[in-house]
Protein backbone atom coordinates (compact mmCIF):
# COMPACT_ATOMS: atom_id res chain seq x y z
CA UNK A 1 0.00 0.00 0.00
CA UNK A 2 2.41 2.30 0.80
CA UNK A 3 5.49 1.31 -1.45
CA UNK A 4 8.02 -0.58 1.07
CA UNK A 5 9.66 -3.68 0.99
CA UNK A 6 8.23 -6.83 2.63
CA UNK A 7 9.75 -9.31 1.43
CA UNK A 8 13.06 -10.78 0.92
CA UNK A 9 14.70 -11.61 -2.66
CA UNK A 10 17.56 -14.26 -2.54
CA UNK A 11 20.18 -11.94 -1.88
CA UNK A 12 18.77 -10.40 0.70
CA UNK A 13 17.77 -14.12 2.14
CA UNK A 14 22.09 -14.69 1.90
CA UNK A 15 22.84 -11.70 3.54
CA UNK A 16 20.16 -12.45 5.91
CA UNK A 17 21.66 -16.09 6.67
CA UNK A 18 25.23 -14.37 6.95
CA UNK A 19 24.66 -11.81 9.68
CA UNK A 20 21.98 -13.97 11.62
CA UNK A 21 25.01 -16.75 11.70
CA UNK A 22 26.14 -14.19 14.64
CA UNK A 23 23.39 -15.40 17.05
CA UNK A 24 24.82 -17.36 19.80
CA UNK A 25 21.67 -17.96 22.28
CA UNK A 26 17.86 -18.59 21.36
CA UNK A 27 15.64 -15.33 20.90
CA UNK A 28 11.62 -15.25 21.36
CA UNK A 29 9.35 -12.98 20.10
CA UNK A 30 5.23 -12.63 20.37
CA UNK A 31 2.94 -11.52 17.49
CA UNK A 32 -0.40 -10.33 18.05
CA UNK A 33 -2.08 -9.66 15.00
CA UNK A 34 -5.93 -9.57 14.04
CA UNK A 35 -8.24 -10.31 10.96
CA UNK A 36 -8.42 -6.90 10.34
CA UNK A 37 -5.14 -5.87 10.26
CA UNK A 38 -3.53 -5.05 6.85
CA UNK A 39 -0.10 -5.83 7.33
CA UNK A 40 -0.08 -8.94 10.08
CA UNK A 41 0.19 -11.72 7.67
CA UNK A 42 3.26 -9.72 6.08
CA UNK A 43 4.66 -9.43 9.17
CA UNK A 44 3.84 -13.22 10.17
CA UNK A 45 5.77 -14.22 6.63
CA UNK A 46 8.63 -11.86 7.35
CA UNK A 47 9.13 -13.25 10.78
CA UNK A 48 8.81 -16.88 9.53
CA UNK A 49 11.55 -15.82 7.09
CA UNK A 50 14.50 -14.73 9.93
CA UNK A 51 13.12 -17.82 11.43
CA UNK A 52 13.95 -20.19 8.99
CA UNK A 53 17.39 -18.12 8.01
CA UNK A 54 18.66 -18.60 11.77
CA UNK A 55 21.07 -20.90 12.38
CA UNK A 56 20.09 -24.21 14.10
CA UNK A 57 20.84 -26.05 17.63
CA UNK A 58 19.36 -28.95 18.92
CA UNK A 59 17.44 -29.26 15.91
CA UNK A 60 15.58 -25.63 16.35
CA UNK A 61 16.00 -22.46 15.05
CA UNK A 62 17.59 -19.84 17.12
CA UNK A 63 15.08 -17.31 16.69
CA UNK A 64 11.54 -18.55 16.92
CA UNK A 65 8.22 -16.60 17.39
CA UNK A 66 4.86 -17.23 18.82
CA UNK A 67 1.22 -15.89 16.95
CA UNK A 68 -1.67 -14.99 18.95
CA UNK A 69 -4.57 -13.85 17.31
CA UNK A 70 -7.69 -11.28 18.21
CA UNK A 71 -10.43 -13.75 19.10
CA UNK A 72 -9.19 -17.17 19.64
CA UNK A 73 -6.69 -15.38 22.13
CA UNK A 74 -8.29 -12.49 23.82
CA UNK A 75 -7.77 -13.44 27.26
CA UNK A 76 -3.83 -12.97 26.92
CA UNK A 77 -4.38 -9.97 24.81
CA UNK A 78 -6.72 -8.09 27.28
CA UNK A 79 -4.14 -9.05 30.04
CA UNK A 80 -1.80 -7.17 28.28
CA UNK A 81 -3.79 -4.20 27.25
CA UNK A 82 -3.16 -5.19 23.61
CA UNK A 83 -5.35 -2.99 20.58
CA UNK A 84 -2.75 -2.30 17.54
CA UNK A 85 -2.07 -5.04 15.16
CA UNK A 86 0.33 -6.12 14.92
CA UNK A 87 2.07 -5.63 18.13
CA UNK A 88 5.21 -7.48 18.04
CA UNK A 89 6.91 -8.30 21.65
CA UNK A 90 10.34 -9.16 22.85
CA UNK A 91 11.89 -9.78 26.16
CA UNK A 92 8.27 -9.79 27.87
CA UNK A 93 7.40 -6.48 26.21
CA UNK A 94 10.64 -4.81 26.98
CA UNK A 95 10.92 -3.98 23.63
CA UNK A 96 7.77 -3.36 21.39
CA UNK A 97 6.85 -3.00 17.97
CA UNK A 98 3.44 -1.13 16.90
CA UNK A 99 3.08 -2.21 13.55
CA UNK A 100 5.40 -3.97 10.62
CA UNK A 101 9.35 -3.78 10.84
CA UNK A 102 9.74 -2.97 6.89
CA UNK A 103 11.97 -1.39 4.88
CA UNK A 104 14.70 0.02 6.16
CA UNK A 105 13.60 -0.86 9.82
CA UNK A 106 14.49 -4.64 9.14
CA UNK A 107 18.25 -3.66 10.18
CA UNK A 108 17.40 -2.31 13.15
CA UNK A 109 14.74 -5.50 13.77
CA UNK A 110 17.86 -8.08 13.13
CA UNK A 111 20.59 -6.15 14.92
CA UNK A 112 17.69 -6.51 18.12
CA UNK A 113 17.59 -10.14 17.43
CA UNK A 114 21.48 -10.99 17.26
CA UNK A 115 22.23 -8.60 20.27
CA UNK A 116 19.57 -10.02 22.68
CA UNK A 117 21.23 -13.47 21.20
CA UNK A 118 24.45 -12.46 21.79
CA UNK A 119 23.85 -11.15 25.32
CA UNK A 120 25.32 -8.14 24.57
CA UNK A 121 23.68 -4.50 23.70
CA UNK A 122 26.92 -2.81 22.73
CA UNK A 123 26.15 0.45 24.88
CA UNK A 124 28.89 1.98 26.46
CA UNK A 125 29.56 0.59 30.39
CA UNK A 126 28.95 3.75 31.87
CA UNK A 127 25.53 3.92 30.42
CA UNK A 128 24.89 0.66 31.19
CA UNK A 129 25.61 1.60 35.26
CA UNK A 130 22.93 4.60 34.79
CA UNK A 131 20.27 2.08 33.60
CA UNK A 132 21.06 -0.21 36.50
CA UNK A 133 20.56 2.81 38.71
CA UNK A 134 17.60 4.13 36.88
CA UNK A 135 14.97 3.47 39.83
CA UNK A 136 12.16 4.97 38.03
CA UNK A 137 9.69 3.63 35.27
CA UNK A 138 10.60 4.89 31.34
CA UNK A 139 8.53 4.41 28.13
CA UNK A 140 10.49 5.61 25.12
CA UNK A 141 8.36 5.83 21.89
CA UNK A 142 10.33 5.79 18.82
CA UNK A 143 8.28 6.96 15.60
CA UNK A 144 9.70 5.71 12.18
CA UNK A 145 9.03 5.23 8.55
CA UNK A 146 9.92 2.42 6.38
CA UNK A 147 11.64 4.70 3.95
CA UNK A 148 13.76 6.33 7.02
CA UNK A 149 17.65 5.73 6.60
CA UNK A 150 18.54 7.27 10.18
CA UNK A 151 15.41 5.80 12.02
CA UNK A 152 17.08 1.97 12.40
CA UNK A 153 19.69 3.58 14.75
CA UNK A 154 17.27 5.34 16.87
CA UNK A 155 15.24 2.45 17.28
CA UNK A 156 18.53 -0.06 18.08
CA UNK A 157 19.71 2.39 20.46
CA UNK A 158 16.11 2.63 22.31
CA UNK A 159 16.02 -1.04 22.13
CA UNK A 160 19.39 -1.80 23.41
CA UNK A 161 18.44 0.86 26.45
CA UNK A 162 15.50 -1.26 27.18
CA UNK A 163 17.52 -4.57 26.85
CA UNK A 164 19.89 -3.08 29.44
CA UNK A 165 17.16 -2.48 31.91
CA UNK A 166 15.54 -6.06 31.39
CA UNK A 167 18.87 -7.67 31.86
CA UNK A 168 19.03 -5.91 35.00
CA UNK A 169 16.03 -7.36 36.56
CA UNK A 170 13.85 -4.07 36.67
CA UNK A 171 12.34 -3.80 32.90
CA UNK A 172 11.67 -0.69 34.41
CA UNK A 173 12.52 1.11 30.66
CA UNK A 174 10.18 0.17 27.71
CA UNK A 175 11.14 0.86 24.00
CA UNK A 176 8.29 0.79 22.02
CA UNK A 177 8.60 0.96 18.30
CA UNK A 178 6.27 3.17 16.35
CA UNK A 179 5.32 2.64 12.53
CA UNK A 180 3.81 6.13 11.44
CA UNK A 181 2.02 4.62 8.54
CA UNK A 182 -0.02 2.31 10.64
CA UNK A 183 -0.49 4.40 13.56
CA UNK A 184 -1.28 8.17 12.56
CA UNK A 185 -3.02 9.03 15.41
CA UNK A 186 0.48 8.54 17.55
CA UNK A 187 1.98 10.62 14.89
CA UNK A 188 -0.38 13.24 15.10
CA UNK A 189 -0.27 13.18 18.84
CA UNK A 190 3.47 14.27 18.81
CA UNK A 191 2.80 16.53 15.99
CA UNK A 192 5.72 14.48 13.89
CA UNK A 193 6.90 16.87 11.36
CA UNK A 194 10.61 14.68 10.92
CA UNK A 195 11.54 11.42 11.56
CA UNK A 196 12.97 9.66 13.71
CA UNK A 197 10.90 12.03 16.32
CA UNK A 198 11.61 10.07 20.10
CA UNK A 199 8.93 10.78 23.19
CA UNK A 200 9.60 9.93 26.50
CA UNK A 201 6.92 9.35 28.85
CA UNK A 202 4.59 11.18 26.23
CA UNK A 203 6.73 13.99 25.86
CA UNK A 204 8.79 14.68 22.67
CA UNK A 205 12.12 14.95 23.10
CA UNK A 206 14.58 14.21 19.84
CA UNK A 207 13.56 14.91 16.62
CA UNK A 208 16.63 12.89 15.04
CA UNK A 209 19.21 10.29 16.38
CA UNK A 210 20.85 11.05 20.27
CA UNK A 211 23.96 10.05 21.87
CA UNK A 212 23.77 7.43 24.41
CA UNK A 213 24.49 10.40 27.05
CA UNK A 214 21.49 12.40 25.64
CA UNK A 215 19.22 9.68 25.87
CA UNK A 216 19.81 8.40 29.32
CA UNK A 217 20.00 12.51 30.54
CA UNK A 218 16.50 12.44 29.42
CA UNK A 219 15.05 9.49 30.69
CA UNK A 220 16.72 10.63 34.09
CA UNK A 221 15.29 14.39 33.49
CA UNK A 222 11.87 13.51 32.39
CA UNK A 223 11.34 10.64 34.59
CA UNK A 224 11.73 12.02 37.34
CA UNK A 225 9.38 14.86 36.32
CA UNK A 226 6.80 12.20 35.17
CA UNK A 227 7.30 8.57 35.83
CA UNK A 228 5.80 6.64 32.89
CA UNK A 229 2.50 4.76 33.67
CA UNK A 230 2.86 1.44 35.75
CA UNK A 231 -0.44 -0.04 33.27
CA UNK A 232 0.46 -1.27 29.95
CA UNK A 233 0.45 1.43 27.12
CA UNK A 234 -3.03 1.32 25.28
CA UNK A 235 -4.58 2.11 21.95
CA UNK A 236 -5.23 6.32 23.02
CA UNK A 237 -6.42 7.03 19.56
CA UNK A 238 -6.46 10.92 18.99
CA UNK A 239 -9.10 11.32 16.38
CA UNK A 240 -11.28 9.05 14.02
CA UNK A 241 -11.45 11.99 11.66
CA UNK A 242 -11.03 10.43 8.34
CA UNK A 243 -10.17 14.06 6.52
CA UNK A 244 -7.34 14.32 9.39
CA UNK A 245 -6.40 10.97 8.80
CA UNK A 246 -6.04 11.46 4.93
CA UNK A 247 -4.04 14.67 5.85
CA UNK A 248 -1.33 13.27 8.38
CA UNK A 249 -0.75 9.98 5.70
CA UNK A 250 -0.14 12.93 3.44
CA UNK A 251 2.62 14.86 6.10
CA UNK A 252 3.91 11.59 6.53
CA UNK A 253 4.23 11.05 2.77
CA UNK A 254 6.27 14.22 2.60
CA UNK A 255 8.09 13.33 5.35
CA UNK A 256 9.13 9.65 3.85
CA UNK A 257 9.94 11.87 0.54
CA UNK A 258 12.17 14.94 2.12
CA UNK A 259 14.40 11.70 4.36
């Protein structure tokens, strides 16, 4: 629908095989998707894809991912507060995707994969002591587009913050992944304007890629301002306006067309 990539050609499925060969320990991930959602069996096949391109132990793929579906698995999906398909879920929800990984956000998706694997986020070891100390709770939203080149290092960098914190036993720092496309109303909320745009705790903060330093300054800053929410994040849709609607896919268009 809206131009991006999807899909893998055999090239890409080499290059996929090569750099998943890094994965050391077995990674999960959930998939909640509905029958209304336009993109869930894309993201189901793109999944099944790194799946079947990660290496094998014990006679199972490294990377493996569960599917539960709007219906047949509400009572898990009301437990978690779950109303955007697809959500995508690693480490428990430490790390969250609203909507399908495409495009150029695939790096960024198999970077997450191999560094959870590998037991190692690659942040600096000072940042990693200020997560351990971080005593409050954190919700960083990252908002992307498919056709973003910077966005994949924004969204790695949230991720690996959020990593951090779950490793540490608190999970106390949520990166949550944000496809515009698929979820204008978030993009409206935050006025987005230039991507990648980062809120934390529901305030806008970057408008572009931070340092590890920046970042952690304010989740400190903010946090202890406004603590995120202890309840999972829901569905808050801003508007059911469809002439709004039509307008931000257009802002978002331009957006895709000026990165």
């Amino acid at each position: 629908m809206y131009g991006f990539k999807v899909d893998f050609d055999p090239e890409e499925i080499e290059a996929l095989r090569e750099a998943l060969n890094d994965m050391r320990d077995k990674v999960h991930a959930d998939i909640f998707v509905s029958d209304e959602c336009e993109w869930c069996e894309a993201t189901i096949s793109m999944f099944k894809t790194v799946s079947e391109n990660s290496p094998i132990r014990n006679g199972e793929n490294l990377f493996r991912f569960k599917v539960y579906k709007k219906d047949s698995d509400d009572s898990i999906i009301k437990k978690l507060g779950i109303n955007r398909f697809p959500t995508i879920y690693f480490l428990d929800g430490s790390i969250r995707y609203y909507g399908i990984p495409a495009g150029e956000e695939i790096r960024a998706l198999i970077e997450t994969i191999i560094r959870i694997s590998q037991n190692d986020s690659g942040l600096e070891p000072d940042t990693i002591r200020r997560i351990k100390e971080f005593n409050s709770r954190a919700v960083i939203e990252t908002i992307v587009t498919p056709s973003c080149p910077y966005c994949p290092y924004a969204v790695l960098l949230a991720n690996m913050v959020a990593f951090e914190s779950y490793k540490a036993g608190k999970s106390n720092i949520i990166s949550v992944v944000v496809e515009a496309y698929e979820n204008m109303d978030i993009a409206e909320k935050y006025a987005v304007t230039s991507v990648p745009t980062i809120a934390i705790n529901e305030r806008v903060e970057f408008i572009g890629v931070p340092y590890e330093d920046q970042l952690l300054e304010s989740i400190y800053r903010i946090s202890a301002k406004k603590p995120a929410r202890t309840a999972p994040i829901r569905d808050q849709r801003a508007t059911e306006d469809s002439e709004l609607k039509k307008l931000i896919k257009k802002v978002i268009e331009e957006i895709d067309k000026g990165g």
